[in-house]
PDB file of N, CA and C in Angstrom:
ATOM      1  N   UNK A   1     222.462 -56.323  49.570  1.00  0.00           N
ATOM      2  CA  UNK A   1     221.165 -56.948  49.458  1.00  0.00           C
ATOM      3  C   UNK A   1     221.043 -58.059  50.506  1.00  0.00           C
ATOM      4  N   UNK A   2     219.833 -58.228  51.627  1.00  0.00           N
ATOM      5  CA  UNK A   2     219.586 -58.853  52.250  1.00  0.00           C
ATOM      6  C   UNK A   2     219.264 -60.452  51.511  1.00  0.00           C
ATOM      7  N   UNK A   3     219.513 -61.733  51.641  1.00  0.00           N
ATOM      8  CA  UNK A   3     219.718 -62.843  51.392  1.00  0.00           C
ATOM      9  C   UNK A   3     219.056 -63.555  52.308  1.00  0.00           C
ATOM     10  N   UNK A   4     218.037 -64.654  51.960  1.00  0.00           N
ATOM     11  CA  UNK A   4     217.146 -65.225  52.721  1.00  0.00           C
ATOM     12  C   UNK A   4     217.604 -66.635  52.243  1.00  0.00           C
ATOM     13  N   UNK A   5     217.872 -67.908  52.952  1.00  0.00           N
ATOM     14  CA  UNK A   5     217.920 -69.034  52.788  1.00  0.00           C
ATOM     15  C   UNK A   5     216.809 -69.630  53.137  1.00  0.00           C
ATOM     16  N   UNK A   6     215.343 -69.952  52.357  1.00  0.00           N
ATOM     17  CA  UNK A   6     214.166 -70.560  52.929  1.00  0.00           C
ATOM     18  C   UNK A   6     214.445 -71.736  53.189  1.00  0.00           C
ATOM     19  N   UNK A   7     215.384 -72.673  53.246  1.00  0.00           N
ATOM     20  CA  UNK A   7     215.358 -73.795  53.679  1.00  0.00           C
ATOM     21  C   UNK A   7     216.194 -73.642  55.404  1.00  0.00           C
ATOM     22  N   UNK A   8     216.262 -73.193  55.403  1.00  0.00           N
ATOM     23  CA  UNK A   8     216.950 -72.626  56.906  1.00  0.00           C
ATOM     24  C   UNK A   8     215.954 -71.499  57.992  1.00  0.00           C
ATOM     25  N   UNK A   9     215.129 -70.682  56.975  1.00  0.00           N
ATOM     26  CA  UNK A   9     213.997 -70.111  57.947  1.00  0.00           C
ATOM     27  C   UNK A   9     212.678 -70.722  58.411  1.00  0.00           C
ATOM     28  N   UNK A  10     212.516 -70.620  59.916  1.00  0.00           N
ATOM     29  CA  UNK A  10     211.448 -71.330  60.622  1.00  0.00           C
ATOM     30  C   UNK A  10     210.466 -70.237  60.676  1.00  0.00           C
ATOM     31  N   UNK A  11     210.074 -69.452  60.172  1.00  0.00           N
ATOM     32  CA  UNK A  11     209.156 -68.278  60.189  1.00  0.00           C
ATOM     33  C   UNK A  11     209.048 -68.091  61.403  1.00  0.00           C
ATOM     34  N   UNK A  12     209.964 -67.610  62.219  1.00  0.00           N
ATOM     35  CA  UNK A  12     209.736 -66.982  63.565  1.00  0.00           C
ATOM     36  C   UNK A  12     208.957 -65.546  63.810  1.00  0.00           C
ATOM     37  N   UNK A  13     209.322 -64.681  62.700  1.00  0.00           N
ATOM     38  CA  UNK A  13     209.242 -63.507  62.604  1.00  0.00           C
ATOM     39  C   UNK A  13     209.697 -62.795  62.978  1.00  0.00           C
ATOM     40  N   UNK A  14     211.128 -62.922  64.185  1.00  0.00           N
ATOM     41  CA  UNK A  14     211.850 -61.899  64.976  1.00  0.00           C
ATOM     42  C   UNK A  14     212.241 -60.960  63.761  1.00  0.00           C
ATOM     43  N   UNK A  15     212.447 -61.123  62.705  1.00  0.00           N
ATOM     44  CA  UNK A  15     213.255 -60.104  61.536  1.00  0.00           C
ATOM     45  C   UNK A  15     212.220 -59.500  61.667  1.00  0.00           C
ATOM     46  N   UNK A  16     210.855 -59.703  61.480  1.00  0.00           N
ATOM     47  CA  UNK A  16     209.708 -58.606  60.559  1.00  0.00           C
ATOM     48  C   UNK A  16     209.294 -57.732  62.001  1.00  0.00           C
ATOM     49  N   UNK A  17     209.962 -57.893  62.756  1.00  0.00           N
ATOM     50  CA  UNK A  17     209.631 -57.141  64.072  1.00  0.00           C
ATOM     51  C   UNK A  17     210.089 -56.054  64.489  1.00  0.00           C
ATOM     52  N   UNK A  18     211.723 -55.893  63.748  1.00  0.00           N
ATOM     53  CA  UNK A  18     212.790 -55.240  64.008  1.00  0.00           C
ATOM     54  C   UNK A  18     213.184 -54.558  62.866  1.00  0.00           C
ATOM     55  N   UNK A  19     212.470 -54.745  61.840  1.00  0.00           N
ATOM     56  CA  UNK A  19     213.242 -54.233  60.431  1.00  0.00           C
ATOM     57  C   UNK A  19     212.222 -52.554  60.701  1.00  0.00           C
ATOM     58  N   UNK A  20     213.808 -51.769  60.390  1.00  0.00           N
ATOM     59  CA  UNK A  20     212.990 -50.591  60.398  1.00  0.00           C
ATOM     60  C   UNK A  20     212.039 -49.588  59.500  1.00  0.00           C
ATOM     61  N   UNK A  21     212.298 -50.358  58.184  1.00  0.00           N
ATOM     62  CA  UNK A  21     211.069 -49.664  57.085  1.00  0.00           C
ATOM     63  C   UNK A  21     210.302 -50.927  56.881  1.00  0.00           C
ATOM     64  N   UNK A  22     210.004 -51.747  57.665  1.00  0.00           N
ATOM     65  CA  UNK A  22     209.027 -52.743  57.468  1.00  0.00           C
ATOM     66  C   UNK A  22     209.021 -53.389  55.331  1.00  0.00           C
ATOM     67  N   UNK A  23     210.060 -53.557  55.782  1.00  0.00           N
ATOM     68  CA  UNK A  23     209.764 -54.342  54.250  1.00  0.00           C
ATOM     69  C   UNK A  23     210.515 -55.706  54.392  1.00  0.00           C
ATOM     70  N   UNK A  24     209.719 -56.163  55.361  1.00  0.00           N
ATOM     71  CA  UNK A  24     209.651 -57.681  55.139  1.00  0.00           C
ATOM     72  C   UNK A  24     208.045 -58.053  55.094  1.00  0.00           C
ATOM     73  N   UNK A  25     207.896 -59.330  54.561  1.00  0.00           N
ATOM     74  CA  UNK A  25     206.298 -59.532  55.292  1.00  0.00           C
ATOM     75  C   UNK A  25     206.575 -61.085  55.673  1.00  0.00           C
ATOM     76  N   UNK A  26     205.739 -61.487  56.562  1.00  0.00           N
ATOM     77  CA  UNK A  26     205.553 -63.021  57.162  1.00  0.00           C
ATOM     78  C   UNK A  26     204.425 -63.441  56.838  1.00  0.00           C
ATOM     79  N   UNK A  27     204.051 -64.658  56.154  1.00  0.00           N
ATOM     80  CA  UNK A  27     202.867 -65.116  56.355  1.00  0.00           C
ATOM     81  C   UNK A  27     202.860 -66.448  56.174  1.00  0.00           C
ATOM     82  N   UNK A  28     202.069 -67.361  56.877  1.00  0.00           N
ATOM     83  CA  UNK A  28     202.132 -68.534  57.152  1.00  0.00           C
ATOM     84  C   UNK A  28     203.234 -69.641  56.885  1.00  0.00           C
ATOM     85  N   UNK A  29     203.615 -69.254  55.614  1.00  0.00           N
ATOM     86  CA  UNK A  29     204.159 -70.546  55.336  1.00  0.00           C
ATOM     87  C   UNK A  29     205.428 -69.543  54.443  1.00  0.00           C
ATOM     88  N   UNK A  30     205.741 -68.173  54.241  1.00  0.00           N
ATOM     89  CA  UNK A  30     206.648 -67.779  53.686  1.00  0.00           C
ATOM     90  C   UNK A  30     207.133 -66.224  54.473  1.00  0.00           C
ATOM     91  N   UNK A  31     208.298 -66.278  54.242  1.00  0.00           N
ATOM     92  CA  UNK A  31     208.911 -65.094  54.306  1.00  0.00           C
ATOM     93  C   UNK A  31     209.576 -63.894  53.036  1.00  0.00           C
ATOM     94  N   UNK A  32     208.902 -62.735  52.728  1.00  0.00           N
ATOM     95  CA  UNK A  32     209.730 -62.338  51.755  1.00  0.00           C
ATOM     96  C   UNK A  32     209.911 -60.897  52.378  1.00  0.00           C
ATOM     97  N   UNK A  33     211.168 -60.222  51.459  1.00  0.00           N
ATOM     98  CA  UNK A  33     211.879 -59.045  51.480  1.00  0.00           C
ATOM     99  C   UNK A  33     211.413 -58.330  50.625  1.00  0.00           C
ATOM    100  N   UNK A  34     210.759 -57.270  50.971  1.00  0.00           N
ATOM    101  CA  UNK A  34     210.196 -56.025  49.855  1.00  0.00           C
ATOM    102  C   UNK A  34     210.978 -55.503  49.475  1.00  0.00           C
ATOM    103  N   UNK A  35     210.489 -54.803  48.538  1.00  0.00           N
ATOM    104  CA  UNK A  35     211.548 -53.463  47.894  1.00  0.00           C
ATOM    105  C   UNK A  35     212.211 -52.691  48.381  1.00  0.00           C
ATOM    106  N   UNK A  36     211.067 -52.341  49.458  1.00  0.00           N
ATOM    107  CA  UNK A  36     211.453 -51.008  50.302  1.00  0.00           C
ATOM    108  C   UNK A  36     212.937 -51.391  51.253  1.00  0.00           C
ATOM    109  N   UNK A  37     213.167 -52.352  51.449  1.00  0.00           N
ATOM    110  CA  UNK A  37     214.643 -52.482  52.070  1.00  0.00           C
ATOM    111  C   UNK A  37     215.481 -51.935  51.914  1.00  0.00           C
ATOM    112  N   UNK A  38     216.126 -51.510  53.238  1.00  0.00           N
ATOM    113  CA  UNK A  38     217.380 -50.352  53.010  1.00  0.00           C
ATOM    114  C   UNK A  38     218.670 -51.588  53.333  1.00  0.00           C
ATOM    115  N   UNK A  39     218.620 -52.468  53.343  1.00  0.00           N
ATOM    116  CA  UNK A  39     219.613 -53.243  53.875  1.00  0.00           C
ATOM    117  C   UNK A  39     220.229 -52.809  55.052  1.00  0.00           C
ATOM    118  N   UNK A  40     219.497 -52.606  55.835  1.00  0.00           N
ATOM    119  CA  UNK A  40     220.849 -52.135  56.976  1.00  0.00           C
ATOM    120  C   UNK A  40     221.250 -53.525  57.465  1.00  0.00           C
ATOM    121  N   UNK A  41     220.244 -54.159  58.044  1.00  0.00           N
ATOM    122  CA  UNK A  41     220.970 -55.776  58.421  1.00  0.00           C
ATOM    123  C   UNK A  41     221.023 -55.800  59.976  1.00  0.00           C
ATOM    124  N   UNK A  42     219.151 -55.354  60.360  1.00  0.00           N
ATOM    125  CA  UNK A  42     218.993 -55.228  61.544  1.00  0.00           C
ATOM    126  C   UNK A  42     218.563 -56.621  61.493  1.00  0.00           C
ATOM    127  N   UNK A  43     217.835 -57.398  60.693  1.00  0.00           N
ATOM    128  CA  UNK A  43     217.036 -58.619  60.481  1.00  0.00           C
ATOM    129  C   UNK A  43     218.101 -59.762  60.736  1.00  0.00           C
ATOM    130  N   UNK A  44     219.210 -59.108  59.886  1.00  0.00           N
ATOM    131  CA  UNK A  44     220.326 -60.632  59.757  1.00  0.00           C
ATOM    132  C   UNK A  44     220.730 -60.430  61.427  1.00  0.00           C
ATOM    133  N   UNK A  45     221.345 -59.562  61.804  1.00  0.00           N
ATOM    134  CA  UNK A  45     221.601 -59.734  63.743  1.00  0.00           C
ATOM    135  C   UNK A  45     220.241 -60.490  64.297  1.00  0.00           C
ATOM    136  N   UNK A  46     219.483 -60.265  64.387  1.00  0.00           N
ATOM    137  CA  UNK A  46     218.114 -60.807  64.736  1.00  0.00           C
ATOM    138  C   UNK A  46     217.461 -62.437  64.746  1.00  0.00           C
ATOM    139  N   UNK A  47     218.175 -62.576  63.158  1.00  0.00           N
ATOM    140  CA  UNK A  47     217.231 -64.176  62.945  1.00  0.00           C
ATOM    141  C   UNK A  47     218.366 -65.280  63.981  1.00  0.00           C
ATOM    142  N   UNK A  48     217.349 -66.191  64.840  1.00  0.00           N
ATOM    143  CA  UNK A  48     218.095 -67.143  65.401  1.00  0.00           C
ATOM    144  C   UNK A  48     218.565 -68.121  65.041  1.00  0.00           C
ATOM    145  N   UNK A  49     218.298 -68.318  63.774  1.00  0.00           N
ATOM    146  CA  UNK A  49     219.250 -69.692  62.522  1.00  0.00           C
ATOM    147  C   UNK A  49     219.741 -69.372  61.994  1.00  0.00           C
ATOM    148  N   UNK A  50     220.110 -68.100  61.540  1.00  0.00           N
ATOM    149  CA  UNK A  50     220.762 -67.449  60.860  1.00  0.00           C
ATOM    150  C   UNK A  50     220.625 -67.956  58.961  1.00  0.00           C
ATOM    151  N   UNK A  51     219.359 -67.742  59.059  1.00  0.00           N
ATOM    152  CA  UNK A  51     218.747 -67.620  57.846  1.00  0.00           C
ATOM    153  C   UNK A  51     218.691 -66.140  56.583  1.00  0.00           C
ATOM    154  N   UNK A  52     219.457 -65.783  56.924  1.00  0.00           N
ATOM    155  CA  UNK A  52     219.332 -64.093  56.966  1.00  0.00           C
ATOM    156  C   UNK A  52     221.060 -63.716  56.390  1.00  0.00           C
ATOM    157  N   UNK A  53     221.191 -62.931  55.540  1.00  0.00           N
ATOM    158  CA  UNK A  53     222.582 -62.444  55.531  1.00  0.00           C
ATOM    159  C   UNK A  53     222.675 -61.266  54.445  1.00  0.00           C
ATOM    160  N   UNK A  54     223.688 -60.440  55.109  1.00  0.00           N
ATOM    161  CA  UNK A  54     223.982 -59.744  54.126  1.00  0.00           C
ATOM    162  C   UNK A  54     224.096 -58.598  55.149  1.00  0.00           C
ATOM    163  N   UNK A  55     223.732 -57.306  54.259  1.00  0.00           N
ATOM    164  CA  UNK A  55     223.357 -55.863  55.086  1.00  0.00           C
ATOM    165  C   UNK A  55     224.715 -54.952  55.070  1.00  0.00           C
ATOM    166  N   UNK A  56     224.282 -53.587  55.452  1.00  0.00           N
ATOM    167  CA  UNK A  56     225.545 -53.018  55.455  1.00  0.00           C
ATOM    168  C   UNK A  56     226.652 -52.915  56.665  1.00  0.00           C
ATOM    169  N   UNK A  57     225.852 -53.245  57.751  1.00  0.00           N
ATOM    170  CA  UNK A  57     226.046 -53.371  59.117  1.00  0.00           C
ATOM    171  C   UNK A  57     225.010 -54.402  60.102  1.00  0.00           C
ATOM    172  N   UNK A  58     225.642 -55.095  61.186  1.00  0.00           N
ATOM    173  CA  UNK A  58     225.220 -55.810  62.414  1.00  0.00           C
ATOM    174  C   UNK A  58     225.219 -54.752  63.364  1.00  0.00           C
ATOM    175  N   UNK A  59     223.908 -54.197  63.674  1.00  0.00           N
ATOM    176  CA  UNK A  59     223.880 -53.568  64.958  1.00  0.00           C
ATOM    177  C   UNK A  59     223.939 -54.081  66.492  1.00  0.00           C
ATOM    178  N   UNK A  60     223.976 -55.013  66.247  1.00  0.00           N
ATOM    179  CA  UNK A  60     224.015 -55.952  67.601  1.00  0.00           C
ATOM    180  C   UNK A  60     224.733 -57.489  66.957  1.00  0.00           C
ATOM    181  N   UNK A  61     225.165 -57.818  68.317  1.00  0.00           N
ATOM    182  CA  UNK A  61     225.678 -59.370  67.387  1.00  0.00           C
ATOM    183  C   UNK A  61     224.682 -60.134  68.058  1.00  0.00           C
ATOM    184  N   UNK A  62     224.294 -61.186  67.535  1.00  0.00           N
ATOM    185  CA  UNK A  62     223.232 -62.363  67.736  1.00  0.00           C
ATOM    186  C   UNK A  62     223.481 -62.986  68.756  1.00  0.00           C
ATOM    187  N   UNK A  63     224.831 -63.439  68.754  1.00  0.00           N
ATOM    188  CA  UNK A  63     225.407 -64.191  70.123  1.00  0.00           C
ATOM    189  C   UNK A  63     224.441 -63.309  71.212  1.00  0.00           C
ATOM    190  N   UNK A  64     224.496 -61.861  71.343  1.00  0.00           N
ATOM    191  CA  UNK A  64     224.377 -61.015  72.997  1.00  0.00           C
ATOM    192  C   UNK A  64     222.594 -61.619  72.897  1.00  0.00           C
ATOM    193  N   UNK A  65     222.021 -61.788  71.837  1.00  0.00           N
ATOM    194  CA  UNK A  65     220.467 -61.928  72.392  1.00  0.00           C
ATOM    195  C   UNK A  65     219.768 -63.365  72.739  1.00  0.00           C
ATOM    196  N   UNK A  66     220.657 -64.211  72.965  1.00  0.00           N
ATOM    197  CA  UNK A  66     220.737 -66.055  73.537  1.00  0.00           C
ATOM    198  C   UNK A  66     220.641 -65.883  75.109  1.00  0.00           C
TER     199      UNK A  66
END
């Protein structure tokens, strides 16, 4: 299960950009994780505060996208 720390997310939105069944949503002032999440844990590689954790796999490591 994907794990969101809202005191650590700046609503960037890089996760809701990259998640591949779109079950995140962004909106103004919140971030949440839908149902539909497969956890893969394209979002957690992705977020740049690392607000984000969990998944079954890092397809990329975060460090390579700085």
């Amino acid at each position: 299960m994907i794990a969101l720390d809202r005191d650590s997310c700046v609503l960037c939105g890089l996760c809701t950009g990259v998640c591949p069944p779109n079950a995140m949503e962004l909106t103004r002032d919140e971030l949440k994780i839908l149902p539909n999440c497969t956890d893969c844990g394209w979002c957690v590689s992705y977020c740049p505060v690392g607000a984000l954790s969990g998944g079954r796999y890092r397809p990329r490591d975060a460090a390579t996208l700085r």
